[in-house]
Protein backbone atom coordinates (compact mmCIF):
# COMPACT_ATOMS: atom_id res chain seq x y z
CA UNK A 1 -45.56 27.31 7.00
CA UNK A 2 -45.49 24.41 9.11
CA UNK A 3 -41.71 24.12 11.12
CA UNK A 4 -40.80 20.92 13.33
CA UNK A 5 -38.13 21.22 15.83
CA UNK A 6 -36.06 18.80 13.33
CA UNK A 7 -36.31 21.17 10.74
CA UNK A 8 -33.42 23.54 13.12
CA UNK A 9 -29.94 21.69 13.19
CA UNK A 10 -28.73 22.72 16.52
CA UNK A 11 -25.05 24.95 16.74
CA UNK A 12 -22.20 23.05 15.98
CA UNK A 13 -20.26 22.45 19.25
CA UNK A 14 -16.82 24.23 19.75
CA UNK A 15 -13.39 24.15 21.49
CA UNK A 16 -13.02 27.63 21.22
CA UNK A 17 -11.60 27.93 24.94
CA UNK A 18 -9.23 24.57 24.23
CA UNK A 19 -8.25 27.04 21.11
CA UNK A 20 -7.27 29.89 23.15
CA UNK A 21 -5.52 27.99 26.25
CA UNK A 22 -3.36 26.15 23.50
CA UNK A 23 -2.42 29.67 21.63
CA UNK A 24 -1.88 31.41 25.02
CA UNK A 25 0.93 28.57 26.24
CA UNK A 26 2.67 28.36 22.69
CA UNK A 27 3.17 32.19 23.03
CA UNK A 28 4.39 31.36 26.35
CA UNK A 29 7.06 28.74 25.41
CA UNK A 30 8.23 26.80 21.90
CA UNK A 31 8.32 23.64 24.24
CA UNK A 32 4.28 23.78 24.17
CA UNK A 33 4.14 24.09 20.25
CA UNK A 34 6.60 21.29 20.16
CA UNK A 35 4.61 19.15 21.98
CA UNK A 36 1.73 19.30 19.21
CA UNK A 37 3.22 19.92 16.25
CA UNK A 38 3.16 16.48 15.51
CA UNK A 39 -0.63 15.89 15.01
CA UNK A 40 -1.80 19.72 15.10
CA UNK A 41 -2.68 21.65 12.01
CA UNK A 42 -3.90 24.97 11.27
CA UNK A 43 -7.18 24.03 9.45
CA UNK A 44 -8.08 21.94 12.95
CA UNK A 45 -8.86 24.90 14.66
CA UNK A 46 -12.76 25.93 14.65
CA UNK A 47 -11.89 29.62 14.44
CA UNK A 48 -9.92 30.35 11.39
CA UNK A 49 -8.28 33.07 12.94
CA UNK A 50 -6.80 30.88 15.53
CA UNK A 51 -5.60 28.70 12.75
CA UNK A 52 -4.04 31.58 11.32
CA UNK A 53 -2.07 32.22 14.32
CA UNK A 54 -1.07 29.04 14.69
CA UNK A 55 0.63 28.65 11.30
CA UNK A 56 2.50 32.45 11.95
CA UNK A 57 3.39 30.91 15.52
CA UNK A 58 4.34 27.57 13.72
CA UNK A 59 6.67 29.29 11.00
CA UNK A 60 8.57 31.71 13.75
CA UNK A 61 9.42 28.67 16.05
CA UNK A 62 10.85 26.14 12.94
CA UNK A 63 12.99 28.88 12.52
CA UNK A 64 14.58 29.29 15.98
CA UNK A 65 12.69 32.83 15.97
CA UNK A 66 11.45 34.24 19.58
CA UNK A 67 7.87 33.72 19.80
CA UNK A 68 5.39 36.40 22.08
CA UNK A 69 3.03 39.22 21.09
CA UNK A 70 5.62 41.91 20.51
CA UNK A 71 7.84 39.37 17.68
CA UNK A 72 4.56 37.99 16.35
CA UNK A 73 2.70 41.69 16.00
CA UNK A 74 4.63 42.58 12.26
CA UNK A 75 2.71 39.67 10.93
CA UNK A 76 -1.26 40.04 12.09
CA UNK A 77 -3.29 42.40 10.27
CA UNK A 78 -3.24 45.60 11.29
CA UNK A 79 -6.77 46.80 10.70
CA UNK A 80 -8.61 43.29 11.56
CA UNK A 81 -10.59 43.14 14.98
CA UNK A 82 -12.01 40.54 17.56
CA UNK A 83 -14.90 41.94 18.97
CA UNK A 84 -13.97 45.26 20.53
CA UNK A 85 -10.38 44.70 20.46
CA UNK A 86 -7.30 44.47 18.00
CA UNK A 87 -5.84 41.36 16.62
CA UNK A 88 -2.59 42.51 18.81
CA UNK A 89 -4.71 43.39 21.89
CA UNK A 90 -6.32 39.79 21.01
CA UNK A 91 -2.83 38.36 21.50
CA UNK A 92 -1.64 40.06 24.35
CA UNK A 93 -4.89 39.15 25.93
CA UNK A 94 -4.41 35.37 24.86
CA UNK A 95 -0.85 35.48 26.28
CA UNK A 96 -1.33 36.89 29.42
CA UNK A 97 -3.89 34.69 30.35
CA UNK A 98 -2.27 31.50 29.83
CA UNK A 99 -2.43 29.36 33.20
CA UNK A 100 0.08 26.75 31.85
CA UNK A 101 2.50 25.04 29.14
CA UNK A 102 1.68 21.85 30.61
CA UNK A 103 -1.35 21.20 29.85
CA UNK A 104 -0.72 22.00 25.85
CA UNK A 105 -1.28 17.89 24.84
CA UNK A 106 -4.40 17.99 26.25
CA UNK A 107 -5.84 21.27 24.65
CA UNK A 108 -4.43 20.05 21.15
CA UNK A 109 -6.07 16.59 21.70
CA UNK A 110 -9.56 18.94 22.53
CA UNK A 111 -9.40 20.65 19.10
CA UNK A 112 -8.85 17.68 16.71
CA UNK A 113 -11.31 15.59 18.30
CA UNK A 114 -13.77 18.83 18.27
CA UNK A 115 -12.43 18.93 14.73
CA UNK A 116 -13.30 15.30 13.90
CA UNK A 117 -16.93 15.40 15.27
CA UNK A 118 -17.77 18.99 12.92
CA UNK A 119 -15.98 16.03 10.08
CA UNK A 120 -18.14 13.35 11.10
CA UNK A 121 -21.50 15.67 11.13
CA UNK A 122 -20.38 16.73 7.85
CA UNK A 123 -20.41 13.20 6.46
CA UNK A 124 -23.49 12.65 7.90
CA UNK A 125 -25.66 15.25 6.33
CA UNK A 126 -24.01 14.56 2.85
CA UNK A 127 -25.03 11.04 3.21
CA UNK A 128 -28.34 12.17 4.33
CA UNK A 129 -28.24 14.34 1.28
CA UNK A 130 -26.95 12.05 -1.07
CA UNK A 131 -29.42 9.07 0.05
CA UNK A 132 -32.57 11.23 -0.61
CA UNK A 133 -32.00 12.69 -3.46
CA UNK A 134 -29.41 10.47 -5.22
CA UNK A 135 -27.86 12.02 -8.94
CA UNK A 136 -28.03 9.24 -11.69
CA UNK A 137 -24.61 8.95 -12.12
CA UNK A 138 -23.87 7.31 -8.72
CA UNK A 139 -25.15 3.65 -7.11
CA UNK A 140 -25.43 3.01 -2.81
CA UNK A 141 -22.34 1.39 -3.12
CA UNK A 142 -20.66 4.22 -4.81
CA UNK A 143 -22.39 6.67 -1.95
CA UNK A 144 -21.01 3.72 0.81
CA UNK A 145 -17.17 3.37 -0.84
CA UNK A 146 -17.28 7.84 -0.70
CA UNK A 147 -18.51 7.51 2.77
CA UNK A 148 -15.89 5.23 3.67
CA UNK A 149 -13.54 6.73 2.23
CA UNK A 150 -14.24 10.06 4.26
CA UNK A 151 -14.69 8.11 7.37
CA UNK A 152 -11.57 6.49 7.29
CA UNK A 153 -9.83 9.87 6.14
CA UNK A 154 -11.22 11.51 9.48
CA UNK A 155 -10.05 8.34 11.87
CA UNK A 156 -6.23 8.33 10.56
CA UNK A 157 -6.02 12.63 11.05
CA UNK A 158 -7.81 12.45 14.18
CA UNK A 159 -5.95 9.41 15.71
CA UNK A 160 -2.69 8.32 13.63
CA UNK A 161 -0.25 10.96 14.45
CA UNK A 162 -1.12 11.54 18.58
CA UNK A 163 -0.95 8.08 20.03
CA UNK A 164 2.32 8.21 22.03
CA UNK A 165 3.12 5.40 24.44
CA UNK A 166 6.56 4.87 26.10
CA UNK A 167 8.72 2.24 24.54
CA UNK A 168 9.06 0.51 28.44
CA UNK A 169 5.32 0.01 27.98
CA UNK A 170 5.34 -1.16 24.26
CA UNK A 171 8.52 -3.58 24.63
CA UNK A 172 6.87 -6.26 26.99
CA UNK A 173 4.03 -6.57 24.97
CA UNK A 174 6.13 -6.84 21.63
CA UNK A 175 8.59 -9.30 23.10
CA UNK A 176 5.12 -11.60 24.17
CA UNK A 177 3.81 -11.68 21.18
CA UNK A 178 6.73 -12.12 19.47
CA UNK A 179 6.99 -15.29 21.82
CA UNK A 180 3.43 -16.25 20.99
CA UNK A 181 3.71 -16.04 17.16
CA UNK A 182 7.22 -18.18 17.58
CA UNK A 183 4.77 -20.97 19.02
CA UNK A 184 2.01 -20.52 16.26
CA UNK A 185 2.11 -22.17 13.15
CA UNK A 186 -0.36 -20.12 11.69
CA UNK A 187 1.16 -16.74 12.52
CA UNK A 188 3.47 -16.66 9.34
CA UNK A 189 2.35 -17.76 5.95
CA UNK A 190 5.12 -19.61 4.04
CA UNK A 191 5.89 -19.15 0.49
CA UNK A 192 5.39 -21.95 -2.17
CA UNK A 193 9.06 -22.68 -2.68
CA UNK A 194 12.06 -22.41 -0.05
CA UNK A 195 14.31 -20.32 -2.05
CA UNK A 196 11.37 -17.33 -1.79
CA UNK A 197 11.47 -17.85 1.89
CA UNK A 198 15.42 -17.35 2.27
CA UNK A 199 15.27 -14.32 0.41
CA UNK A 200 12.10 -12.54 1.83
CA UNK A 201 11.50 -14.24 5.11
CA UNK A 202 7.46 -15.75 6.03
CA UNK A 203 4.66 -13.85 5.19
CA UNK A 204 3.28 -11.78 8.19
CA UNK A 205 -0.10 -10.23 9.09
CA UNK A 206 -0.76 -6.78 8.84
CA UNK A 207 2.32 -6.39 6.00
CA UNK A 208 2.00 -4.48 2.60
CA UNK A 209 4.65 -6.65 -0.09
CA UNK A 210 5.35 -5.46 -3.35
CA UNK A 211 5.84 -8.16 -6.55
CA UNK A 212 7.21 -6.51 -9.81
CA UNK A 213 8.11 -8.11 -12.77
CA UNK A 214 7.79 -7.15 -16.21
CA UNK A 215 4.54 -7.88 -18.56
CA UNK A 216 4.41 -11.40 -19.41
CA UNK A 217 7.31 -11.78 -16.77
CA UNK A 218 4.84 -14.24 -14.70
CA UNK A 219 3.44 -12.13 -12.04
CA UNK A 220 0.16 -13.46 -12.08
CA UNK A 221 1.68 -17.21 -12.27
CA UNK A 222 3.13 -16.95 -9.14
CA UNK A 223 0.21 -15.20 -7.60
CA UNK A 224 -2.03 -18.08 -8.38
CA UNK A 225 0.56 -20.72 -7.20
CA UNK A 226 1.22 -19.02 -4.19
CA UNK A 227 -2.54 -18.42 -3.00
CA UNK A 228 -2.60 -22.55 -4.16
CA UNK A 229 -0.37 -23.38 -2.03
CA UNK A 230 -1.14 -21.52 1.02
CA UNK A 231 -4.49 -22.54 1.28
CA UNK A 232 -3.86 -26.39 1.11
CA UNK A 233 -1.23 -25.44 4.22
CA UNK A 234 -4.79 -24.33 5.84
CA UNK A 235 -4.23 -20.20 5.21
CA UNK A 236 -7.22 -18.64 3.73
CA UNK A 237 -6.19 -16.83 0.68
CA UNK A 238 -7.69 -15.00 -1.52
CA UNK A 239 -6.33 -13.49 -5.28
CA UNK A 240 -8.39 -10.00 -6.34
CA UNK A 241 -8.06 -9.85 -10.16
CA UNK A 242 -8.27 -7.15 -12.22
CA UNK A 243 -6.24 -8.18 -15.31
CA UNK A 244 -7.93 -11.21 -16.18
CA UNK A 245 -10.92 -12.97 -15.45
CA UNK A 246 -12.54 -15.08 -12.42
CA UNK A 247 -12.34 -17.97 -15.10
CA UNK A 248 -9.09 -17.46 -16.80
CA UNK A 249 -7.34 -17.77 -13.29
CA UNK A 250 -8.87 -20.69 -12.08
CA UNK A 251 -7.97 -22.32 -15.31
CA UNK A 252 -4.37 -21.23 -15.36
CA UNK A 253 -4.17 -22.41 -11.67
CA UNK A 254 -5.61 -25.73 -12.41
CA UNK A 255 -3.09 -26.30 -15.45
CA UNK A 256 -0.28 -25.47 -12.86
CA UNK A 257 -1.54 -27.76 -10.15
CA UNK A 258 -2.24 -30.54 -12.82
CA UNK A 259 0.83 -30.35 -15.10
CA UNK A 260 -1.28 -29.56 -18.19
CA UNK A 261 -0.88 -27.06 -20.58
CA UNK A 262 -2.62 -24.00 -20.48
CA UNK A 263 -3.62 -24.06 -24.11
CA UNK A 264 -4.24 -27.82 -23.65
CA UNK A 265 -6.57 -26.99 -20.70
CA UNK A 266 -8.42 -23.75 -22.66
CA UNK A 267 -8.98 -26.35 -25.58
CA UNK A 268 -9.68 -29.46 -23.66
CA UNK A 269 -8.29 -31.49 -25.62
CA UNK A 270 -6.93 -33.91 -23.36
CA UNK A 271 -5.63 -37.20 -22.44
CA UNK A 272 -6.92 -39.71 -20.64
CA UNK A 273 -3.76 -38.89 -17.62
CA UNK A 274 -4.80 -35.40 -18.41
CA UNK A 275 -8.36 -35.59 -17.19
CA UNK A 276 -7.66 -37.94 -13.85
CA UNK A 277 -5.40 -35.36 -12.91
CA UNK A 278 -7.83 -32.87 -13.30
CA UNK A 279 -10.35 -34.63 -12.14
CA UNK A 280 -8.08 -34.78 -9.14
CA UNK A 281 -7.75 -31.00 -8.75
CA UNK A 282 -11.40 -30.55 -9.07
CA UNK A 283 -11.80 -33.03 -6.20
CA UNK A 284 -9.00 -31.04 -4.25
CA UNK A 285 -9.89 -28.04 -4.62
CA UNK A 286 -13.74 -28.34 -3.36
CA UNK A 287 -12.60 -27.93 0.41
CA UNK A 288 -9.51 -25.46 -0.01
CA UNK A 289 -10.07 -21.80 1.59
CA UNK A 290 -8.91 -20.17 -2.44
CA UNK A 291 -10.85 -17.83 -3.28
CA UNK A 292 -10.66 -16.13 -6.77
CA UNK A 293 -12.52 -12.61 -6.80
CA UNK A 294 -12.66 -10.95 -10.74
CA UNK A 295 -13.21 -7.28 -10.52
CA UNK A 296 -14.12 -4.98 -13.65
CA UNK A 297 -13.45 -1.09 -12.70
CA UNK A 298 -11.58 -0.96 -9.58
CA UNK A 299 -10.77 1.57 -6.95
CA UNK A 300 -9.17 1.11 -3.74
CA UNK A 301 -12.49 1.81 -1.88
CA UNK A 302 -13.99 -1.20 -3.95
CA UNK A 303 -10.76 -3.30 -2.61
CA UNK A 304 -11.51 -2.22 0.85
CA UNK A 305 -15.22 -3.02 0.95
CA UNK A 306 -14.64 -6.47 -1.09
CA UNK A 307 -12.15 -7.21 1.73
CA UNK A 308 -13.69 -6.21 4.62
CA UNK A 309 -16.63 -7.98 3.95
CA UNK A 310 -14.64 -11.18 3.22
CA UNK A 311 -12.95 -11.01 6.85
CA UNK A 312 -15.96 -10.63 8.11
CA UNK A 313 -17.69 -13.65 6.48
CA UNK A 314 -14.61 -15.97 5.74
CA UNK A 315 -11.81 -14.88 7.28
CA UNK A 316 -8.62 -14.34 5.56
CA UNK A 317 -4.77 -14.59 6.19
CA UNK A 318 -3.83 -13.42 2.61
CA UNK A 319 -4.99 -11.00 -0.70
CA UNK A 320 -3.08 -10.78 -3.54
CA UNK A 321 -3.69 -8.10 -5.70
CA UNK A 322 -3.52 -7.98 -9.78
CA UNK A 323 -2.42 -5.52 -10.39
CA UNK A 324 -1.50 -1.47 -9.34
CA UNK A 325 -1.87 0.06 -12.35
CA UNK A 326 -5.13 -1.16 -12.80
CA UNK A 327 -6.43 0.28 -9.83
CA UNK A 328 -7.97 3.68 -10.22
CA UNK A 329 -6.17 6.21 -8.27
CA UNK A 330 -7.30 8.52 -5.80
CA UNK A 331 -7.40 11.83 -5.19
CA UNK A 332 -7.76 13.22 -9.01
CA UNK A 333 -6.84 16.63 -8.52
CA UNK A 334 -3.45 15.80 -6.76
CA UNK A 335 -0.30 15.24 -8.72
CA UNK A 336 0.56 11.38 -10.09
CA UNK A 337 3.04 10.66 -7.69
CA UNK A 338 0.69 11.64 -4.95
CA UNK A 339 -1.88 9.85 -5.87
CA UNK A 340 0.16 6.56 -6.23
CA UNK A 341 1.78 7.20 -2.66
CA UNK A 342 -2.00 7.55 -1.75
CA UNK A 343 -2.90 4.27 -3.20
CA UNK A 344 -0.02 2.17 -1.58
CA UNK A 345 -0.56 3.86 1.72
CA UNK A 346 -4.22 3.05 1.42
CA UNK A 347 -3.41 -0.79 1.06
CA UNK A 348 -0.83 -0.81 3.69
CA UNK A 349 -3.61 0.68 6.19
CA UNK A 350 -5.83 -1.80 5.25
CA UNK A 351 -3.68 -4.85 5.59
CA UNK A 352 -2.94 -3.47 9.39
CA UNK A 353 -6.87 -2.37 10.19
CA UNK A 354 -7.63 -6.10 9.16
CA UNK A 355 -4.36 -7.79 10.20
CA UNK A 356 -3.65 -9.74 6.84
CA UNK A 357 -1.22 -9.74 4.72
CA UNK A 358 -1.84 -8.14 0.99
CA UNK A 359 0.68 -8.80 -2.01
CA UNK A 360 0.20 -6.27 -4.73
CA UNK A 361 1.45 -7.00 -8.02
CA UNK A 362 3.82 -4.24 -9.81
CA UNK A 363 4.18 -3.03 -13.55
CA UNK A 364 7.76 -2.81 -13.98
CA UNK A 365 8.15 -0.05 -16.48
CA UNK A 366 10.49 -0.17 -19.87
CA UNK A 367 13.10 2.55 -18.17
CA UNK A 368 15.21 -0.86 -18.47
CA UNK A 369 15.59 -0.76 -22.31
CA UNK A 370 17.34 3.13 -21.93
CA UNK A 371 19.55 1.50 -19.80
CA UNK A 372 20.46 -1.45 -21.62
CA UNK A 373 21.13 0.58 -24.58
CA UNK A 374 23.71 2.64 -22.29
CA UNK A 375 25.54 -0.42 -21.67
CA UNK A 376 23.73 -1.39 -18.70
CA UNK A 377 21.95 -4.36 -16.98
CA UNK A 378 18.44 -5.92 -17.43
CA UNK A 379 17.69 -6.61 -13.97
CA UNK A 380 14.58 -4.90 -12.50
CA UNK A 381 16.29 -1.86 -9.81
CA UNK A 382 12.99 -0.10 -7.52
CA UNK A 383 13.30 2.45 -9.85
CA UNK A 384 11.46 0.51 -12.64
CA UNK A 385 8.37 0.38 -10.58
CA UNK A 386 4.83 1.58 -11.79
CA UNK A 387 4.77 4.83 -9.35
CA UNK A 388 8.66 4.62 -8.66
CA UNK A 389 10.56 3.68 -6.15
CA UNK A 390 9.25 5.90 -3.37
CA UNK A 391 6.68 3.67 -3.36
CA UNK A 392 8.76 1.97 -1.05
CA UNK A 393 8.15 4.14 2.08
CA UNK A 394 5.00 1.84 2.01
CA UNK A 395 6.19 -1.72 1.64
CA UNK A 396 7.23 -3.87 4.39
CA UNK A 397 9.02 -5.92 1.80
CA UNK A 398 9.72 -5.95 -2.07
CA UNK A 399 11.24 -7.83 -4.44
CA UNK A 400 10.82 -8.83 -8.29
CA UNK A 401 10.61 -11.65 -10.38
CA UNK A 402 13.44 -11.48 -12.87
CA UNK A 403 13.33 -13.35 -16.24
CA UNK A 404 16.10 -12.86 -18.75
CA UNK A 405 14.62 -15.40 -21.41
CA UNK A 406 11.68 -13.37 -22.50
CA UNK A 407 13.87 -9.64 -22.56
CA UNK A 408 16.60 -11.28 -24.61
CA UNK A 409 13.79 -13.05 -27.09
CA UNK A 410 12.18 -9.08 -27.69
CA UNK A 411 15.57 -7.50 -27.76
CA UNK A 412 17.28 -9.94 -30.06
CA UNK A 413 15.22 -8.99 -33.41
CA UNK A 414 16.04 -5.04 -32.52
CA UNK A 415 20.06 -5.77 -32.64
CA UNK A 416 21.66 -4.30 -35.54
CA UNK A 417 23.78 -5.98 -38.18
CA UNK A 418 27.48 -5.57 -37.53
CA UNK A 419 30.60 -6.97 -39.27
CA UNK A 420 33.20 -9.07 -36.81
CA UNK A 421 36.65 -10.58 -36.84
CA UNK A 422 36.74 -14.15 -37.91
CA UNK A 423 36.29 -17.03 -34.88
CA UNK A 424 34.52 -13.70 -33.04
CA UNK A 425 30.56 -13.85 -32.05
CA UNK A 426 28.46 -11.01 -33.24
CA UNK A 427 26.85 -8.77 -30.32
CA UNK A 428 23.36 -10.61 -31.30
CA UNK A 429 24.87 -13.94 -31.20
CA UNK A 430 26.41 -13.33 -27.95
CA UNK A 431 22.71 -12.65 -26.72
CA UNK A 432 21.30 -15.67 -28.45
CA UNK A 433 23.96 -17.08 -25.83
CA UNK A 434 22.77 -15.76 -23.10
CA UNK A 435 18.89 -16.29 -23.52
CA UNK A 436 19.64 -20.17 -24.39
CA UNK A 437 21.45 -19.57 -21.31
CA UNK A 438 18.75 -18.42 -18.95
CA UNK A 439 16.04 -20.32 -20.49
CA UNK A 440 14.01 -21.73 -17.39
CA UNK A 441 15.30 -19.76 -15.13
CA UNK A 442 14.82 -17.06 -13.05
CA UNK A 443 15.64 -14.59 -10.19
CA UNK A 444 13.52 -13.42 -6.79
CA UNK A 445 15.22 -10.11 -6.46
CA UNK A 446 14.91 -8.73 -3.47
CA UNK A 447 14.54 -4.88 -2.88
CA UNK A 448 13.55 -4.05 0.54
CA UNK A 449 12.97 -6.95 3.69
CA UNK A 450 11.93 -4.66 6.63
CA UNK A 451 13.14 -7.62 9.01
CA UNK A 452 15.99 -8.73 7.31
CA UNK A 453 19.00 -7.99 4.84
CA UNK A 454 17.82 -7.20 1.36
CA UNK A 455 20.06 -7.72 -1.64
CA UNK A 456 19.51 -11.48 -1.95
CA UNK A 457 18.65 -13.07 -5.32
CA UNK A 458 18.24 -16.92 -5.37
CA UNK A 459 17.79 -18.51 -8.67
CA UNK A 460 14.35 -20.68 -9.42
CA UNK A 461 13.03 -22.37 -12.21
CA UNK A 462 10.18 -21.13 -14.79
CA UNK A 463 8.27 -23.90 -16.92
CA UNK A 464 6.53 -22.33 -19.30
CA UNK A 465 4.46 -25.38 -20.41
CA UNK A 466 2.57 -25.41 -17.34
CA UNK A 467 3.18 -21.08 -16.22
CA UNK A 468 4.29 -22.82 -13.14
CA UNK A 469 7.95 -21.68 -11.01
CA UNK A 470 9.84 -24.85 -9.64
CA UNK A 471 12.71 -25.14 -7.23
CA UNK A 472 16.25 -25.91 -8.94
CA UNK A 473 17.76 -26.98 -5.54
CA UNK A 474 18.34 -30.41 -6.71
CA UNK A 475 19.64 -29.19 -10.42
CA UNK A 476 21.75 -26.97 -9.37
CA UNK A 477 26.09 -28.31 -9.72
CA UNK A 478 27.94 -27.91 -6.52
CA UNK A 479 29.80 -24.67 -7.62
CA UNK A 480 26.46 -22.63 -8.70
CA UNK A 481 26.70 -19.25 -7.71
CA UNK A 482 23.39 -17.58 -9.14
CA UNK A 483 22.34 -16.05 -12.11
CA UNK A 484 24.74 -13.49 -13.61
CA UNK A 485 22.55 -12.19 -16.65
């Protein structure tokens, strides 16, 4: 047998005595739990009986119980030892010894970053594992987006929840960059038409916004004329889609930007005006900072790594995403609505780790139909959302895109025959009304504006010939007071 000094991993290192110092000063006082309880959990502890005791310790205090070895004694095991000694002679021992509640922080911060290194050696000799001897259903970038995955999981547990700095240190530097980004035109990214802008505010770096709208309700038409538009203002955007392809969304953003039909543009069959202008775009759009990125499967690791790697080489200001319910979600053996918080939470990190902003694109539901039938309204409430609305924990701001025309054209050939008075309109012709009413039209709705009053819902236009929304400022008589569909 031949043995090389590599062959022996060496002990993992501990924090036993951080462990015990901690234990001893929460038995001491409440105040010293209290002062970790924020970022400290049981399974951080290297000895699982200290975790244990922390829980117990944990439980007592949350519910105003005393705390010391004589309260805490009904709930250890009675037969279990440490060493040469009883668990209750272990807790005396660890009480009486305490030096002080001060220093609890510190001790805390001692076992989760003892905690994250055992993580971090972990990951390591997977990856080891994994690299040598890799099974045939995974890839290196499958192995790399796992990795990451873990390595980011470690960094938020180990660092999220204990940074603490007073709010007389964190004001002056909020107020100067506040100051700063006042002065910088390329601090805020503006939307494509003012009306979005009074509603949601400018688009800002490290935010998470939510678009919903309703299939077909033209999501992924304002997507593309959005990332259009911010790149010519110099803002290097990018749109991720899952949907539909590379191909099919430079097409439908060259039909908006040229005024030609989409079915026009598929076809090519076009005029002579038809091709300058696109000959125009193609001209254009050689030099813009747009960058169209089709994915197939898609997980938020694949997002992150696509992303990353695109700050890194191009830079970007902005990533719109199409769409959340295409993305795989994490975490299979949680519950759904884990798993979607999860996801969300998982973009929101990102766009702060790589200070851009991310739109992602939201399936509203048909929970709208139930209601309608009940009497009530069409318009989208955060309730409709794919993952519902406690998704919105995680969005700095979120509002839909509402569009009567199409809802009214699927729910017209569902109404039911029914006899009226003479000179009266039918409920269906009432509705025929209302969609000739709202043709062209529609409605930013907006949801939740973490730096500014939500509830606002200025009116736009839609043109369907070119997919393309339009500002109605100048069509709009003096005594408009928005849509009321």
């Amino acid at each position: 047998m031949n043995a090389h000094s590599r062959d022996f991993r060496p002990a993992l290192p501990d924090a036993i005595e951080a462990e015990q110092a901690l234990l001893g000063a929460c038995l001491r006082s409440s105040d010293a739990y209290w002062r970790v309880a924020g970022f400290l959990k049981p399974e951080h502890f290297h000895e699982k009986l200290h975790g244990q005791l922390f829980e117990i310790i944990g439980t007592m205090v949350s519910e105003g119980r005393a705390v010391n070895p004589i309260t805490i004694k009904p709930y250890l095991p009675a037969n279990e030892m440490v060493g040469d000694v009883t668990m209750f002679e272990y807790v005396i021992r660890l009480s009486s010894e305490a030096v002080t509640i001060s220093g609890a922080y510190d001790y805390a911060r001692g076992v989760v970053e003892m905690w994250a290194r055992h993580r971090l050696i972990g990951v390591a000799q997977d990856l080891d594992a994994l690299a040598r001897n890799m099974p045939v259903d995974m890839t290196p970038e499958k192995i790399i987006a796992e990795t990451a995955d873990r390595l980011t999981q470690i960094a938020q547990e180990g660092n999220e929840r204990a940074g603490a700095i007073k709010y007389g240190v964190i004001l002056p530097n909020a107020l100067d960059k506040a100051a700063k980004a006042s002065g910088d035109a390329k601090a805020r990214i503006p939307w494509f038409l003012p009306e979005i802008t009074q509603a949601l505010g400018d688009i800002r770096r490290g935010n998470l916004i939510g678009l919903m709208s309703d299939s077909g309700g033209g999501k992924t038409s304002f997507s593309l004329q959005q990332c259009r538009y911010a790149s010519a203002q110099g803002f290097r955007s990018a749109f991720f889609s899952i949907e539909v392809t590379d191909e099919e969304a430079a097409l439908q953003a060259a039909a908006q930007q040229s005024h030609i039909s989409l079915p026009r543009l598929d076809a090519y069959t076009l005029n002579s005006k038809e091709s300058g202008d696109l000959e125009q775009e193609l001209t254009t759009s050689t030099d813009l900072p747009f960058y169209i990125v089709g994915f197939g499967e898609c997980s938020l690791s694949d997002i992150r790594i696509k992303a990353e790697a695109m700050v890194k080489s191009q830079g970007l200001d902005l990533i719109i995403i199409d769409h959340a319910k295409m993305i795989s979600l994490p975490n299979p053996k949680d519950m759904f609505a884990e798993r979607i918080n999860a996801l969300y939470r998982g973009l929101k990190a990102l766009a702060k780790t790589l200070n851009i902003a991310i739109v992602i694109l939201i399936q509203r539901n048909d929970d709208w139909k139930a209601r309608w039938r009940m009497g009530g309204s069409l318009r989208p409430v955060m309730g409709d959302a794919y993952g519902g609305g406690s998704i919105k924990q995680s969005l700095d701001v979120w509002f839909s895109i509402y569009r009567p025309e199409p809802l009214y054209r699927e729910l017209i050939p569902t109404m039911p025959p029914e006899r009226v008075k003479e000179g009266e309109r039918t409920k269906k012709e009432i509705m025929i009304g209302k969609m000739e009413e709202s043709r062209g039209k529609a409605a930013i709705i907006n949801h939740k504006r973490r730096r500014g009053e939500p509830g606002q819902s200025p009116q736009i236009g839609f043109d369907a010939e070119f997919t393309m929304f339009k500002s109605l400022v100048d069509d709009l008589p003096p005594a408009f007071e928005g849509m009321g569909f």
